[in-house]
Protein backbone atom coordinates (compact mmCIF):
# COMPACT_ATOMS: atom_id res chain seq x y z
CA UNK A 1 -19.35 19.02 -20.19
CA UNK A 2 -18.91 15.72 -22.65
CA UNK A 3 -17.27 12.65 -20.74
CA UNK A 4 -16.14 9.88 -22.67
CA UNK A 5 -18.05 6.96 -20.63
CA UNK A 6 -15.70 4.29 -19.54
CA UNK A 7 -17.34 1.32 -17.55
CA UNK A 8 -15.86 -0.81 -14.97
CA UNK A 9 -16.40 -3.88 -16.97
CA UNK A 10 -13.53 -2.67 -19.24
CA UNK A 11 -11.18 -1.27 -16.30
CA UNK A 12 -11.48 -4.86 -15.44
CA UNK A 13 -10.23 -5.95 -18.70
CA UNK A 14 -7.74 -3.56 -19.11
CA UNK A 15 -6.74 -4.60 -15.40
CA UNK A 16 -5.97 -7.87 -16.11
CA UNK A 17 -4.15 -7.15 -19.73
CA UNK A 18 -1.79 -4.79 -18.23
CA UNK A 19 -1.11 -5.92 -14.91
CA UNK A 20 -1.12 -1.88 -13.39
CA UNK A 21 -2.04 -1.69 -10.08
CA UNK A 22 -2.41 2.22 -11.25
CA UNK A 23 -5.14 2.93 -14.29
CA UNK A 24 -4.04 6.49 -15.21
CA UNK A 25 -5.44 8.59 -17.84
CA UNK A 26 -2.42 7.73 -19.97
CA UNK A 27 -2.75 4.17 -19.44
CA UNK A 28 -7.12 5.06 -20.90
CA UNK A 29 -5.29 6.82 -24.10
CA UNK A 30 -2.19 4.40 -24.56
CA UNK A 31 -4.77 1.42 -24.91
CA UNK A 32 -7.10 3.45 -27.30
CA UNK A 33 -10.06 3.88 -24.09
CA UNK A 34 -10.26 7.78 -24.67
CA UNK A 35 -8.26 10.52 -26.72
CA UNK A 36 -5.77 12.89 -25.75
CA UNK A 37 -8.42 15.91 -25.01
CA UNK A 38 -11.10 13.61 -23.55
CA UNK A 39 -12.68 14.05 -20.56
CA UNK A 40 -13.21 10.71 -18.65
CA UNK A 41 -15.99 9.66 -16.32
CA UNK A 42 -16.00 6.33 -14.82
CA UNK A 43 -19.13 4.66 -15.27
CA UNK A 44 -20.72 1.66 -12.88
CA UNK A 45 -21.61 -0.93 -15.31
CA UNK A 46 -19.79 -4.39 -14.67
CA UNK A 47 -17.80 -5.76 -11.83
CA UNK A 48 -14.14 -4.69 -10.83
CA UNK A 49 -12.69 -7.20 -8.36
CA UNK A 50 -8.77 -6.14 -9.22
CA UNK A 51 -7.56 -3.81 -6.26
CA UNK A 52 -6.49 -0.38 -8.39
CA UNK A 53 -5.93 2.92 -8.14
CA UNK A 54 -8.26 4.68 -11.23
CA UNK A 55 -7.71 8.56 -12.14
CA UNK A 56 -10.00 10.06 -14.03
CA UNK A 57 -11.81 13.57 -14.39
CA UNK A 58 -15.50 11.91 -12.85
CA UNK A 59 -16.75 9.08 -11.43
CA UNK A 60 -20.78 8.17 -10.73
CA UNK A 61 -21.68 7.43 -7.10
CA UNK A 62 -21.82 3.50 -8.08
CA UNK A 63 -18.20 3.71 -9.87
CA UNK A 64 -16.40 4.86 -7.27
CA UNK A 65 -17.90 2.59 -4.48
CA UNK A 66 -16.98 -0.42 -6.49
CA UNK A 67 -13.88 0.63 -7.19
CA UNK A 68 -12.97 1.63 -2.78
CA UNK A 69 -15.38 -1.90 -2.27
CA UNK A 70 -12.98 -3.81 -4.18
CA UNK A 71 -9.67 -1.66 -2.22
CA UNK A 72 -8.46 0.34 -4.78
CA UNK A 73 -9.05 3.90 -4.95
CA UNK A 74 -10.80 6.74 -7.05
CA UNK A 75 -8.65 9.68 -7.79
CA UNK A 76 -10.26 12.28 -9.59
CA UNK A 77 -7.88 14.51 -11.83
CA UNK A 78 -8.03 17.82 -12.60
């Protein structure tokens, strides 16, 4: 299986921008972060400190604990 890699770093960013307290898959593809048939994984490079909840189709280990560490949540979608 191909992810498209998206790192915490730039959920932070895109955190901030938007002001979502809820980074969906359509929020990735409305901001131009993956395509329409792309399979996300949620990479652990960079800081998130914004408390959100992040769906995508994978997460690494170190992903998802920054993401619960900083209160948000990882939701993994089908």
């Amino acid at each position: 299986v191909e992810y498209k890699a998206i790192n915490l770093d730039t959920l932070q960013q895109l955190a901030e921008s938007s002001k979502e307290k809820a980074i969906t898959f359509d929020l990735l593809v409305a901001n131009g972060l993956a395509g329409k048939k792309d399979l996300v994984k949620i990479l652990g490079r960079g800081a998130l400190t914004e408390k959100v909840e992040v769906s995508a189709h994978a997460f690494s280990a170190s992903a998802s604990e920054a993401i619960e560490k900083a209160g948000g949540k990882a939701v993994i979608i089908g």
